[in-house]
PDB file of N, CA and C in Angstrom:
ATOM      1  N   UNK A   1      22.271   1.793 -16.822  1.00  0.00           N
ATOM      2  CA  UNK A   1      20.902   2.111 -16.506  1.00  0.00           C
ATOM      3  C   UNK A   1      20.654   3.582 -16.803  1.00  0.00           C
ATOM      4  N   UNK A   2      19.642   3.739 -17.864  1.00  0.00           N
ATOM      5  CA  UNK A   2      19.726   5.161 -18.019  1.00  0.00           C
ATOM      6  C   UNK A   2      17.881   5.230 -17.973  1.00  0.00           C
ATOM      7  N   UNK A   3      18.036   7.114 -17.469  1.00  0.00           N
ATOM      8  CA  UNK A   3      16.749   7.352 -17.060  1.00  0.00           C
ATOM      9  C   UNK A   3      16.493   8.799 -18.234  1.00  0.00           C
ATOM     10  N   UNK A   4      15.212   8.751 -18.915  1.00  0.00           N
ATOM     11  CA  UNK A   4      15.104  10.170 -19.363  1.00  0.00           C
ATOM     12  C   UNK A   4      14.001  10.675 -19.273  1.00  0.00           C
ATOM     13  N   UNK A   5      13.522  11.625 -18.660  1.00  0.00           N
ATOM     14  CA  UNK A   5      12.327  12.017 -18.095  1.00  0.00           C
ATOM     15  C   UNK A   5      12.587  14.113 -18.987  1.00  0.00           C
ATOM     16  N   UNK A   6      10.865  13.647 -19.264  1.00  0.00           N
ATOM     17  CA  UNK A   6      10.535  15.226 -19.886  1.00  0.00           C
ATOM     18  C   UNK A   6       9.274  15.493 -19.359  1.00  0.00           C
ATOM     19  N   UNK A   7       8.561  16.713 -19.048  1.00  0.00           N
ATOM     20  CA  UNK A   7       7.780  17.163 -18.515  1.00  0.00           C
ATOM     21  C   UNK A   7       7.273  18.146 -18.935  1.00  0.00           C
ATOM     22  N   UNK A   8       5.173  17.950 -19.037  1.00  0.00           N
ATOM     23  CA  UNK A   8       4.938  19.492 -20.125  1.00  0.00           C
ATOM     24  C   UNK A   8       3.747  19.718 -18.896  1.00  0.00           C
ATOM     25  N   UNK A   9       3.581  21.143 -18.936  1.00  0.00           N
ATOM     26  CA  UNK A   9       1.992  21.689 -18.294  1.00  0.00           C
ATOM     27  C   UNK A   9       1.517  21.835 -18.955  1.00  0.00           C
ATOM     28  N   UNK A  10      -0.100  21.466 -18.517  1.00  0.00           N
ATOM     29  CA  UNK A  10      -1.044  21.647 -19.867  1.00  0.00           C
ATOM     30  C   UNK A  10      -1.918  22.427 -19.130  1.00  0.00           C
ATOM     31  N   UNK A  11      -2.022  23.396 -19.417  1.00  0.00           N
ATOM     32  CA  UNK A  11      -2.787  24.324 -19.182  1.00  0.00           C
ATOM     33  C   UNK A  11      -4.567  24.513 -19.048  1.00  0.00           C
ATOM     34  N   UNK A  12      -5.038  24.145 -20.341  1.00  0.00           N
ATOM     35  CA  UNK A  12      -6.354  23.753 -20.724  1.00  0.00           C
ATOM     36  C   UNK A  12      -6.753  23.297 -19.573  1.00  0.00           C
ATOM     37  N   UNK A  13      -6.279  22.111 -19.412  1.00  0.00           N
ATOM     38  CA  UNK A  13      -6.851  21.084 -18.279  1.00  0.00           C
ATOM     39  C   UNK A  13      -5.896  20.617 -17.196  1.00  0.00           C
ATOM     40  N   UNK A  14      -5.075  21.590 -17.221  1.00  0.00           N
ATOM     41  CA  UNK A  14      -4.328  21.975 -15.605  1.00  0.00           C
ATOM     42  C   UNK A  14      -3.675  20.890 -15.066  1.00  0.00           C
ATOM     43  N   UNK A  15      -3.035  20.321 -15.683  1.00  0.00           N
ATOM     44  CA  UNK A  15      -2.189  19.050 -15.070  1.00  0.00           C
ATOM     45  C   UNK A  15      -0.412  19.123 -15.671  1.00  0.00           C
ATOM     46  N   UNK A  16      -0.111  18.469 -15.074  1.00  0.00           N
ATOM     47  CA  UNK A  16       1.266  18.289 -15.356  1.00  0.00           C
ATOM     48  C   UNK A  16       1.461  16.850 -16.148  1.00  0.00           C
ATOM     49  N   UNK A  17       2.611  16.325 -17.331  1.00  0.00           N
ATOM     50  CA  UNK A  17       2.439  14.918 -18.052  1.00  0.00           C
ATOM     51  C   UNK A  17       3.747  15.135 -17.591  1.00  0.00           C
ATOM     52  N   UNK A  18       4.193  13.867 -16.968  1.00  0.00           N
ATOM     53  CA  UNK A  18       5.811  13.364 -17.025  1.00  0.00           C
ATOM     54  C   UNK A  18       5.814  12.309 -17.620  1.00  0.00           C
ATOM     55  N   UNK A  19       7.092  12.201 -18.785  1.00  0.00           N
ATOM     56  CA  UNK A  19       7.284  11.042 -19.256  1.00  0.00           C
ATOM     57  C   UNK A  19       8.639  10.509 -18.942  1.00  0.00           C
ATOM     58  N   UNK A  20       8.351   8.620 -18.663  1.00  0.00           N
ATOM     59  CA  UNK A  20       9.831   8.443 -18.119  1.00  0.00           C
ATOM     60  C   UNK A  20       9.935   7.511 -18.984  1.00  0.00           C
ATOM     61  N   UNK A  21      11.406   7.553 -19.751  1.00  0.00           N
ATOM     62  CA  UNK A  21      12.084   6.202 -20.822  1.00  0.00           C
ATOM     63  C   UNK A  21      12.771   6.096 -19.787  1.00  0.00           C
ATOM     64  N   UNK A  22      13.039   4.524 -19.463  1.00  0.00           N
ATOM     65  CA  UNK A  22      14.386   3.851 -19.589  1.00  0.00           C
ATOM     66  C   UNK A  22      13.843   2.629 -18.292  1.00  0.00           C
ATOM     67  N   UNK A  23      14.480   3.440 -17.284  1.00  0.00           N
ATOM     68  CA  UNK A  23      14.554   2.453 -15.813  1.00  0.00           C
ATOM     69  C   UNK A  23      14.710   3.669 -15.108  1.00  0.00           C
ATOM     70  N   UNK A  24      13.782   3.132 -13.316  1.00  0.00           N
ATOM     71  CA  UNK A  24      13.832   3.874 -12.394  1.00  0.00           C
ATOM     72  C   UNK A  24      14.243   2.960 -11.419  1.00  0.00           C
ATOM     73  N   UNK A  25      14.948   2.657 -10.800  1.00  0.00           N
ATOM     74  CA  UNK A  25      16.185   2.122  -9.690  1.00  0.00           C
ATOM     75  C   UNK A  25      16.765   2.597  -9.020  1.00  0.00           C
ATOM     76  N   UNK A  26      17.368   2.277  -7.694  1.00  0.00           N
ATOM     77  CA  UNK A  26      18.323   2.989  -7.059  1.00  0.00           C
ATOM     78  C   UNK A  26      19.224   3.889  -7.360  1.00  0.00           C
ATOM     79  N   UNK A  27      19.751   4.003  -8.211  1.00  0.00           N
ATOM     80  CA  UNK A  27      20.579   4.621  -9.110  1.00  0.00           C
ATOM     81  C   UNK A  27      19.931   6.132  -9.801  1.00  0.00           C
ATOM     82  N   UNK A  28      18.425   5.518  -9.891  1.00  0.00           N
ATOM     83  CA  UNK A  28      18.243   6.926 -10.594  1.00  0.00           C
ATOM     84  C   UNK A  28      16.937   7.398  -9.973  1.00  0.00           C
ATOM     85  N   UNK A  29      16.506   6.846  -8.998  1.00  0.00           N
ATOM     86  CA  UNK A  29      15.139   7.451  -8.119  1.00  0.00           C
ATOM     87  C   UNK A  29      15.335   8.702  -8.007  1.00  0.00           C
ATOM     88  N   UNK A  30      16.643   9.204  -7.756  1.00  0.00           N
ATOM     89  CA  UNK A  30      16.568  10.414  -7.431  1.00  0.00           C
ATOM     90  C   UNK A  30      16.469  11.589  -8.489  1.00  0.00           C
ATOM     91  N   UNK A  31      16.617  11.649  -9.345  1.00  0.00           N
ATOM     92  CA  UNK A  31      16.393  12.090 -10.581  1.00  0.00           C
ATOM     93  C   UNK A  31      14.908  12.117 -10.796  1.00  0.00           C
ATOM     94  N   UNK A  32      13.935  11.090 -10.839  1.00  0.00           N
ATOM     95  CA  UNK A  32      12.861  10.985 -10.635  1.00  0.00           C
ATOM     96  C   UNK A  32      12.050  11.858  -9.745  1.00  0.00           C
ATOM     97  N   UNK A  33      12.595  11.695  -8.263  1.00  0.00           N
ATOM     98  CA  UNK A  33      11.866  12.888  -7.625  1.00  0.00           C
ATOM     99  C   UNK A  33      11.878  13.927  -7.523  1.00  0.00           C
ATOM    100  N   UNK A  34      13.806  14.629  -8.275  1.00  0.00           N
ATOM    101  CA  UNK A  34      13.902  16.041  -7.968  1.00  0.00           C
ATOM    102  C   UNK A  34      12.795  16.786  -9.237  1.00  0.00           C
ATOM    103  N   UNK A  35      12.692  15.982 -10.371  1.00  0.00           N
ATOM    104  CA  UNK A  35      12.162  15.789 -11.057  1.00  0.00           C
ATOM    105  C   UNK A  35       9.951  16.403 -11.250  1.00  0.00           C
ATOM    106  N   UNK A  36       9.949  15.635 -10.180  1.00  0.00           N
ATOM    107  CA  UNK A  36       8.294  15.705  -9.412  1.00  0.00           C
ATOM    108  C   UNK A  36       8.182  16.807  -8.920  1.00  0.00           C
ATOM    109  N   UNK A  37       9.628  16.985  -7.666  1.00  0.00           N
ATOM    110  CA  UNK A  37       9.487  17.970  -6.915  1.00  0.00           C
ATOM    111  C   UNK A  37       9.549  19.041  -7.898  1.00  0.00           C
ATOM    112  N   UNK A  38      10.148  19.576  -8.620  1.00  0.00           N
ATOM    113  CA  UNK A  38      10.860  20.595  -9.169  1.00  0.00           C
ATOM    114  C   UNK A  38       9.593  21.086 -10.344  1.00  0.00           C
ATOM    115  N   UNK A  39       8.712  20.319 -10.737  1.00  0.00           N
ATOM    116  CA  UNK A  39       7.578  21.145 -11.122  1.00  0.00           C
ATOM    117  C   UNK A  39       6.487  21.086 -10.382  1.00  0.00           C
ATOM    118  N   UNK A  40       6.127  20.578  -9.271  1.00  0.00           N
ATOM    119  CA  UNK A  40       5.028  20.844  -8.220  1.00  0.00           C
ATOM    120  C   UNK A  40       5.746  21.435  -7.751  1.00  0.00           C
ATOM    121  N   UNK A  41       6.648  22.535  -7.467  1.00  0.00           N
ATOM    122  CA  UNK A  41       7.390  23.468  -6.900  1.00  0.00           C
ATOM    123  C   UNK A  41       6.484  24.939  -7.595  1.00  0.00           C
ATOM    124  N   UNK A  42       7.392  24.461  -9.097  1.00  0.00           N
ATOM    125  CA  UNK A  42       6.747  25.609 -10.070  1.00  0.00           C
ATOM    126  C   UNK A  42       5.258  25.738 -10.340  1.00  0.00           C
ATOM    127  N   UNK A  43       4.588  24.669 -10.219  1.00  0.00           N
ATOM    128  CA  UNK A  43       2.914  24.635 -10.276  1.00  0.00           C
ATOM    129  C   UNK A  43       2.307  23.484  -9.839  1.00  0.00           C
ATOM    130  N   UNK A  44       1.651  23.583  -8.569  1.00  0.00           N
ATOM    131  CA  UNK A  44       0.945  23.027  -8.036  1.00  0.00           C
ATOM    132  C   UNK A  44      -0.219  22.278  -8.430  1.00  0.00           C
ATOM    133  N   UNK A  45      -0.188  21.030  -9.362  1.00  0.00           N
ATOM    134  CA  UNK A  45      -1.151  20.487  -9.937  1.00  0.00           C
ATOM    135  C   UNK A  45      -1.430  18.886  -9.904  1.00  0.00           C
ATOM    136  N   UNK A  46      -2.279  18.422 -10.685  1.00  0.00           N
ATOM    137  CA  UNK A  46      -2.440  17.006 -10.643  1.00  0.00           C
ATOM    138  C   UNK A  46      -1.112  17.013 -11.551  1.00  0.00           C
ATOM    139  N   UNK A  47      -0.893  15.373 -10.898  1.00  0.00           N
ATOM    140  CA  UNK A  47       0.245  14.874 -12.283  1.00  0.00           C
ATOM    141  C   UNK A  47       0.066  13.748 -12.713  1.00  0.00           C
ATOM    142  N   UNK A  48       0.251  13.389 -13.821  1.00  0.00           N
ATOM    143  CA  UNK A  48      -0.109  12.553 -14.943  1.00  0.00           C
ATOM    144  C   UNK A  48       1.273  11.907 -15.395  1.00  0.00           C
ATOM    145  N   UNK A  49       1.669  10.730 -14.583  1.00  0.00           N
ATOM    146  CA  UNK A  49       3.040   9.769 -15.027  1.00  0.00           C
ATOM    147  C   UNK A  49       2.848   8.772 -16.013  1.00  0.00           C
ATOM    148  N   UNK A  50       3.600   9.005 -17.588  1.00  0.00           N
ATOM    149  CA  UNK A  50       3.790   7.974 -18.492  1.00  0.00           C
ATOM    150  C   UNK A  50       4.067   7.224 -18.506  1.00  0.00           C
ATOM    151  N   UNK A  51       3.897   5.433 -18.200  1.00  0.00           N
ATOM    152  CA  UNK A  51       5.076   4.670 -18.188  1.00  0.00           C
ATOM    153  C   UNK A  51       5.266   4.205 -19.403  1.00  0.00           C
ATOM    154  N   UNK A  52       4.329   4.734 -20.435  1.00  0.00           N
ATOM    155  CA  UNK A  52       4.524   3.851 -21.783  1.00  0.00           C
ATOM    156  C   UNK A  52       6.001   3.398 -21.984  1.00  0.00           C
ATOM    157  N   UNK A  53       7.060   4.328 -21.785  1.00  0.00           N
ATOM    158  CA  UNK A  53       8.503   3.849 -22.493  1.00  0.00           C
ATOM    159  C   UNK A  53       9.461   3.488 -21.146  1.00  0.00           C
ATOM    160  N   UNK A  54       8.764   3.856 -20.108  1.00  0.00           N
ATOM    161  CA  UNK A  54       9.442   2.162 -18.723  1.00  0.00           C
ATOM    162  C   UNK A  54       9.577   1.677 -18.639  1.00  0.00           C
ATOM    163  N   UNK A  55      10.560   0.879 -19.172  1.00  0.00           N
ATOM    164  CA  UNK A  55      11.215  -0.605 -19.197  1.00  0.00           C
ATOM    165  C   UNK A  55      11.194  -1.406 -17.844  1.00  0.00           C
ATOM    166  N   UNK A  56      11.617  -0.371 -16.306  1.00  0.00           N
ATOM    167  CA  UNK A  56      11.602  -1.339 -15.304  1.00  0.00           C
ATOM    168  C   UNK A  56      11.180  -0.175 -14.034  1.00  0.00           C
ATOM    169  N   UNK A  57      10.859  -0.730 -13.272  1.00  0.00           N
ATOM    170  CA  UNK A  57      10.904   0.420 -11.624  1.00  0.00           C
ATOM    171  C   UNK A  57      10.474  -0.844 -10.784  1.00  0.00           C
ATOM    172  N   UNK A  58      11.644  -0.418  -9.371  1.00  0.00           N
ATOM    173  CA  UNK A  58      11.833  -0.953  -8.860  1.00  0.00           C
ATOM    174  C   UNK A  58      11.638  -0.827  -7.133  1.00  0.00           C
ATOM    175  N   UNK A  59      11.810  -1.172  -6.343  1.00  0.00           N
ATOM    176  CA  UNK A  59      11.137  -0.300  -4.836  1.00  0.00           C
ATOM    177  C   UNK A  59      11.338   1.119  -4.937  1.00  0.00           C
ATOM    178  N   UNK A  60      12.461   1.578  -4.705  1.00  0.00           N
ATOM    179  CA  UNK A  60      13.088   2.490  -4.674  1.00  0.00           C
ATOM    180  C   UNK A  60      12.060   3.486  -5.275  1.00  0.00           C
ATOM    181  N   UNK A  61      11.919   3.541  -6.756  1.00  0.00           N
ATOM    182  CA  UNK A  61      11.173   4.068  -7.740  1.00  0.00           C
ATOM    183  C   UNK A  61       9.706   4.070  -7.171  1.00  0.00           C
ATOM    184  N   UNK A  62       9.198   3.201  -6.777  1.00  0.00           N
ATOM    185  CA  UNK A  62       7.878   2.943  -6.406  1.00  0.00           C
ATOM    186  C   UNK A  62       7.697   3.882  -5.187  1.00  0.00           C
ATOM    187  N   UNK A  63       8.747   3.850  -4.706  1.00  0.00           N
ATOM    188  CA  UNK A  63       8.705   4.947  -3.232  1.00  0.00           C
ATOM    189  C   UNK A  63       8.753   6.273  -3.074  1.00  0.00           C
ATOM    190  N   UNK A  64       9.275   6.367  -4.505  1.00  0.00           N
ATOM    191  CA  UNK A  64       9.460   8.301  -4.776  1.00  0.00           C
ATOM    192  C   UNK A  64       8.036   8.297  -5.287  1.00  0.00           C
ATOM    193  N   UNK A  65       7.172   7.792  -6.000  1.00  0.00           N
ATOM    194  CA  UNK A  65       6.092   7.916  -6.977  1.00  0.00           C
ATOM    195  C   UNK A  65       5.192   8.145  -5.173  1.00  0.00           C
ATOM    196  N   UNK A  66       5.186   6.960  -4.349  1.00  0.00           N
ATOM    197  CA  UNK A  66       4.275   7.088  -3.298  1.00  0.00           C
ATOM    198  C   UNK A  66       4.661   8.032  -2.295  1.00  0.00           C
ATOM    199  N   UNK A  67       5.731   8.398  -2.336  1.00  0.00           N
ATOM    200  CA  UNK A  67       6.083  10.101  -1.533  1.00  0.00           C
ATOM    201  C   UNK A  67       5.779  11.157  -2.105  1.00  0.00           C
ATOM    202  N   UNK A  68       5.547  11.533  -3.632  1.00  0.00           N
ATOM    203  CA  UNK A  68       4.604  12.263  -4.497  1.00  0.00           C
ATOM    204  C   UNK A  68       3.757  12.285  -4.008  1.00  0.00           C
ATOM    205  N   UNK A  69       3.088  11.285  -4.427  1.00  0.00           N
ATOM    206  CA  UNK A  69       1.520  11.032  -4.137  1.00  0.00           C
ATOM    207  C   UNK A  69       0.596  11.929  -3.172  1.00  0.00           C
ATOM    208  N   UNK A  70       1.776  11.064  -1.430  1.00  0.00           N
ATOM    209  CA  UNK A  70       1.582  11.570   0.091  1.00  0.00           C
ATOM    210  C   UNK A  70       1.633  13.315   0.034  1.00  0.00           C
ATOM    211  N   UNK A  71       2.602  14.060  -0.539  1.00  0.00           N
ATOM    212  CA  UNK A  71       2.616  15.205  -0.453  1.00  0.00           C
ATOM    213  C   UNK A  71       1.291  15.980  -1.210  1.00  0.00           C
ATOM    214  N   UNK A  72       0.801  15.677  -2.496  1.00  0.00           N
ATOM    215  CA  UNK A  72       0.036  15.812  -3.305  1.00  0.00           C
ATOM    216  C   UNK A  72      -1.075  15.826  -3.090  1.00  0.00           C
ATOM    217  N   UNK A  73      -1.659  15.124  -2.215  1.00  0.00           N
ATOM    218  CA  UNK A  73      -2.642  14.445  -1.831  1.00  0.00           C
ATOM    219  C   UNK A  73      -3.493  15.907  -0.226  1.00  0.00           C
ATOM    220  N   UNK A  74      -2.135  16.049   0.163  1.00  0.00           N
ATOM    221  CA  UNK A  74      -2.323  16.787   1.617  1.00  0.00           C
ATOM    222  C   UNK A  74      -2.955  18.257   0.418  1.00  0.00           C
ATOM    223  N   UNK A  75      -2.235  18.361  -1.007  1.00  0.00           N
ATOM    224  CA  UNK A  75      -2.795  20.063  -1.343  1.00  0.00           C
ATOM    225  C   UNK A  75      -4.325  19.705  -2.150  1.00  0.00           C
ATOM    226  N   UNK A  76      -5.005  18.222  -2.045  1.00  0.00           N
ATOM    227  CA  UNK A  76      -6.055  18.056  -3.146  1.00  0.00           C
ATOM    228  C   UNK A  76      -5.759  17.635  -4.374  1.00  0.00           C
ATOM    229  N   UNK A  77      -4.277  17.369  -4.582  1.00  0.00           N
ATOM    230  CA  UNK A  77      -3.945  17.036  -6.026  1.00  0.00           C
ATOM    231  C   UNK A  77      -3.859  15.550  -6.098  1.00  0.00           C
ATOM    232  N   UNK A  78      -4.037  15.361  -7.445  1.00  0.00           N
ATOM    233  CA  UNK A  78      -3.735  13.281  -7.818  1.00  0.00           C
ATOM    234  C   UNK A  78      -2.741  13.256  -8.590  1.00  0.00           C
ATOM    235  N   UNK A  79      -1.808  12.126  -8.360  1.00  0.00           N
ATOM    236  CA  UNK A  79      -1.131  11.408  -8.858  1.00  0.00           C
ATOM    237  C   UNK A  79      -1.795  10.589  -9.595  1.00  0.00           C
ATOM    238  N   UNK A  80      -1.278  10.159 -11.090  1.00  0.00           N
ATOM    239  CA  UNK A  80      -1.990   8.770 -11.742  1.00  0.00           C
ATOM    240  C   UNK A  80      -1.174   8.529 -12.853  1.00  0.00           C
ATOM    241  N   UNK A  81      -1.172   7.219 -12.758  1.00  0.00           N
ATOM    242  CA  UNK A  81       0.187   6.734 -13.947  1.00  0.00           C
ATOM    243  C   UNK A  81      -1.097   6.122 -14.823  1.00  0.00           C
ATOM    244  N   UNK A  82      -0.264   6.352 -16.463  1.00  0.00           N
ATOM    245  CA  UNK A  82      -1.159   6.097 -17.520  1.00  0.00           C
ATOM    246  C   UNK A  82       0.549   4.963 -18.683  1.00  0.00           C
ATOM    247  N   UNK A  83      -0.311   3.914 -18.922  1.00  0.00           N
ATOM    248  CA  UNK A  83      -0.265   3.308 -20.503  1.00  0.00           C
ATOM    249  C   UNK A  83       1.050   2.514 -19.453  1.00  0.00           C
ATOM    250  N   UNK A  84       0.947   1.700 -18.525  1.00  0.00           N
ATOM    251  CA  UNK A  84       2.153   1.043 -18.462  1.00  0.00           C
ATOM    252  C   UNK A  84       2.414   0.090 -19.230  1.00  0.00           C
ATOM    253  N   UNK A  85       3.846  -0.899 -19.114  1.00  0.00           N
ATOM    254  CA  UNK A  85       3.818  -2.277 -19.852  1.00  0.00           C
ATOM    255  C   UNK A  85       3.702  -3.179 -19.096  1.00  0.00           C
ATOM    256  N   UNK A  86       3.190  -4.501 -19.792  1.00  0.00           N
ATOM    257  CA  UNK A  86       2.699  -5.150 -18.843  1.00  0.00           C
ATOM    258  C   UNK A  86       3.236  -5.792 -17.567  1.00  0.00           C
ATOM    259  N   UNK A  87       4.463  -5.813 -17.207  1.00  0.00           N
ATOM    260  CA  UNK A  87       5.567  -5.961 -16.610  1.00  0.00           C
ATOM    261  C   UNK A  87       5.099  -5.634 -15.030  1.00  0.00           C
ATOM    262  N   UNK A  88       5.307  -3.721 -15.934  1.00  0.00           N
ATOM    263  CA  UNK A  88       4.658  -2.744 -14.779  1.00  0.00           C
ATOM    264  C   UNK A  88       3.634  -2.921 -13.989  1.00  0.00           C
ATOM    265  N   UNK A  89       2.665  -3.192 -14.975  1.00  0.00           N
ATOM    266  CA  UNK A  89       1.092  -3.311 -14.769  1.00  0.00           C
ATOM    267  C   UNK A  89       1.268  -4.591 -13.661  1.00  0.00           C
ATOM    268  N   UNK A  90       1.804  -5.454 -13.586  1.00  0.00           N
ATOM    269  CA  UNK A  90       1.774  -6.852 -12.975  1.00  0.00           C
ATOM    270  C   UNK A  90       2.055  -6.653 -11.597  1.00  0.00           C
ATOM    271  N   UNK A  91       3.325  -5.561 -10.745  1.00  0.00           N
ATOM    272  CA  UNK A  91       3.773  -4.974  -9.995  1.00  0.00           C
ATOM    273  C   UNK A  91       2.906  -4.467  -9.244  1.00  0.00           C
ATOM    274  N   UNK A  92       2.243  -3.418 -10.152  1.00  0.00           N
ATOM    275  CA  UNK A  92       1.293  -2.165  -9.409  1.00  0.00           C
ATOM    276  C   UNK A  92      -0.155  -3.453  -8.911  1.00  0.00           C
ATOM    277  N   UNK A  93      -0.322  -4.192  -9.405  1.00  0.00           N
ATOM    278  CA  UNK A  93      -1.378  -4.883  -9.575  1.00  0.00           C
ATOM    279  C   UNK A  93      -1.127  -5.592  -8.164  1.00  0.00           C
ATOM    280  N   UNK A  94      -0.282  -6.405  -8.489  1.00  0.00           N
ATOM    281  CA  UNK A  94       0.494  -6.972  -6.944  1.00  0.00           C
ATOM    282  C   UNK A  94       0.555  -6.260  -5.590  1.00  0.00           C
ATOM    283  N   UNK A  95       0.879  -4.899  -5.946  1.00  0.00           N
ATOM    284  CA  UNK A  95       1.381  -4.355  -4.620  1.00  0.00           C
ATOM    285  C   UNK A  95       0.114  -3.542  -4.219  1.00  0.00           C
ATOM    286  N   UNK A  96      -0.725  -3.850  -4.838  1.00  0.00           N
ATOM    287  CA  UNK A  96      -2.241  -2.809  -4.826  1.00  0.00           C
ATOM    288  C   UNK A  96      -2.461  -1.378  -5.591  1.00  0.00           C
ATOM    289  N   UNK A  97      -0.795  -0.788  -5.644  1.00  0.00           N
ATOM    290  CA  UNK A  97      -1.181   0.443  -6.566  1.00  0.00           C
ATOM    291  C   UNK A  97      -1.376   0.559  -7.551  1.00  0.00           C
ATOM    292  N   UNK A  98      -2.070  -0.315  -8.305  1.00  0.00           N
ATOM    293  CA  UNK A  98      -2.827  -0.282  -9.176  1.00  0.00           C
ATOM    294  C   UNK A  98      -4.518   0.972  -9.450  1.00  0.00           C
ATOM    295  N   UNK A  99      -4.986   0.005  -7.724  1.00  0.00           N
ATOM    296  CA  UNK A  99      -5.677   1.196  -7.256  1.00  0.00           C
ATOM    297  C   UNK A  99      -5.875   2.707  -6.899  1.00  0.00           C
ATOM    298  N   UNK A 100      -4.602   2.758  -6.682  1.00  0.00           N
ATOM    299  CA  UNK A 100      -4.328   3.867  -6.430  1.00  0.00           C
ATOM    300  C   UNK A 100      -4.432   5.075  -7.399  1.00  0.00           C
ATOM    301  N   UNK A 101      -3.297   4.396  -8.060  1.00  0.00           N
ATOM    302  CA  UNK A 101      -2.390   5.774  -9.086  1.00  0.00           C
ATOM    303  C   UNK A 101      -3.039   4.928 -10.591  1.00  0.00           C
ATOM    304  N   UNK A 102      -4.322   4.329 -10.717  1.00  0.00           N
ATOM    305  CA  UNK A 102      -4.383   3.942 -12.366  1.00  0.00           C
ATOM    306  C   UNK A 102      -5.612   5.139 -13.008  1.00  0.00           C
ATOM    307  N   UNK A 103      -5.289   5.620 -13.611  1.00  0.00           N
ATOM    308  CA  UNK A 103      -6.731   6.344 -14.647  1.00  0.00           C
ATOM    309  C   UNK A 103      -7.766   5.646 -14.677  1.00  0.00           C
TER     310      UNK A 103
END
Protein backbone atom coordinates (compact mmCIF):
# COMPACT_ATOMS: atom_id res chain seq x y z
CA UNK A 1 0.00 0.00 0.00
CA UNK A 2 1.70 3.01 -1.02
CA UNK A 3 0.75 6.65 -0.41
CA UNK A 4 2.27 9.80 -2.35
CA UNK A 5 1.12 13.07 -1.48
CA UNK A 6 2.60 16.61 -2.89
CA UNK A 7 1.49 19.92 -1.90
CA UNK A 8 1.64 23.54 -3.62
CA UNK A 9 0.39 27.19 -2.19
CA UNK A 10 -1.13 29.21 -4.49
CA UNK A 11 -0.83 32.36 -3.70
CA UNK A 12 -3.07 34.36 -6.24
CA UNK A 13 -5.99 32.79 -4.71
CA UNK A 14 -4.67 31.76 -1.32
CA UNK A 15 -5.29 28.17 -0.93
CA UNK A 16 -3.33 25.25 -0.44
CA UNK A 17 -3.74 21.94 -3.43
CA UNK A 18 -2.82 18.52 -1.93
CA UNK A 19 -2.51 15.79 -4.16
CA UNK A 20 -2.86 12.16 -3.02
CA UNK A 21 -1.81 8.95 -5.46
CA UNK A 22 -2.20 5.68 -4.23
CA UNK A 23 -4.33 4.60 -0.99
CA UNK A 24 -5.13 6.18 2.34
CA UNK A 25 -5.63 3.33 5.09
CA UNK A 26 -4.56 2.54 8.33
CA UNK A 27 -1.25 2.16 7.41
CA UNK A 28 -0.82 5.42 5.93
CA UNK A 29 -3.47 7.96 7.53
CA UNK A 30 -0.85 9.16 9.25
CA UNK A 31 1.24 10.45 6.65
CA UNK A 32 -1.85 12.06 5.39
CA UNK A 33 -2.38 14.17 8.38
CA UNK A 34 1.15 15.08 9.35
CA UNK A 35 0.91 16.04 5.93
CA UNK A 36 -2.35 18.64 6.40
CA UNK A 37 -0.98 19.52 9.59
CA UNK A 38 2.44 20.46 8.47
CA UNK A 39 1.27 23.08 5.89
CA UNK A 40 -1.69 24.64 7.84
CA UNK A 41 1.13 24.96 10.32
CA UNK A 42 3.20 26.92 7.69
CA UNK A 43 0.05 28.82 6.23
CA UNK A 44 -3.12 29.03 7.42
CA UNK A 45 -5.49 28.58 4.48
CA UNK A 46 -8.35 26.91 2.66
CA UNK A 47 -7.31 23.50 1.35
CA UNK A 48 -8.10 22.01 -1.77
CA UNK A 49 -7.72 17.82 -1.65
CA UNK A 50 -7.13 15.95 -5.11
CA UNK A 51 -8.48 12.66 -5.25
CA UNK A 52 -8.10 12.39 -8.95
CA UNK A 53 -5.15 9.66 -8.53
CA UNK A 54 -6.95 7.84 -5.15
CA UNK A 55 -7.35 4.60 -5.77
CA UNK A 56 -8.95 3.86 -2.20
CA UNK A 57 -9.61 5.67 1.46
CA UNK A 58 -10.85 4.08 3.97
CA UNK A 59 -12.34 5.09 7.70
CA UNK A 60 -9.28 5.79 9.03
CA UNK A 61 -8.47 8.21 6.02
CA UNK A 62 -11.90 9.66 6.11
CA UNK A 63 -11.19 10.60 9.76
CA UNK A 64 -7.97 12.51 9.31
CA UNK A 65 -9.72 14.50 6.26
CA UNK A 66 -12.80 15.19 9.01
CA UNK A 67 -10.26 16.18 11.85
CA UNK A 68 -8.82 18.73 9.19
CA UNK A 69 -11.83 19.94 8.40
CA UNK A 70 -12.95 20.36 12.49
CA UNK A 71 -9.72 22.29 13.12
CA UNK A 72 -10.06 24.46 9.90
CA UNK A 73 -13.28 25.31 10.23
CA UNK A 74 -12.79 26.85 14.09
CA UNK A 75 -9.95 29.52 11.96
CA UNK A 76 -12.81 30.26 8.93
CA UNK A 77 -11.00 28.03 6.57
CA UNK A 78 -12.63 25.12 4.07
CA UNK A 79 -11.70 21.96 3.37
CA UNK A 80 -12.94 20.58 -0.18
CA UNK A 81 -11.99 17.57 -2.13
CA UNK A 82 -12.03 17.97 -5.97
CA UNK A 83 -12.15 15.28 -9.17
CA UNK A 84 -12.70 12.01 -7.14
CA UNK A 85 -13.21 8.43 -8.77
CA UNK A 86 -16.17 7.11 -8.80
CA UNK A 87 -15.54 4.59 -6.13
CA UNK A 88 -14.75 7.59 -3.91
CA UNK A 89 -17.54 9.61 -5.00
CA UNK A 90 -19.99 6.59 -3.97
CA UNK A 91 -18.49 6.64 -0.21
CA UNK A 92 -18.58 10.39 0.33
CA UNK A 93 -22.07 10.23 -1.19
CA UNK A 94 -23.09 7.46 1.29
CA UNK A 95 -21.64 8.80 4.31
CA UNK A 96 -23.02 12.40 3.50
CA UNK A 97 -19.59 14.03 2.92
CA UNK A 98 -20.24 14.58 -0.13
CA UNK A 99 -21.91 17.64 1.24
CA UNK A 100 -19.58 18.68 3.00
CA UNK A 101 -16.09 18.70 1.49
CA UNK A 102 -17.45 18.68 -2.54
CA UNK A 103 -16.68 22.01 -4.74
Amino acid sequence: MTLNLSSLYNEELNFWLVEIKGEVDVFTAKELKKKLVDIYTEKESDIVIDFEQLNYIDSTGLGVIIGAFGRMKESNHKLSIINPKQNILKLLTITGLDKIFMC
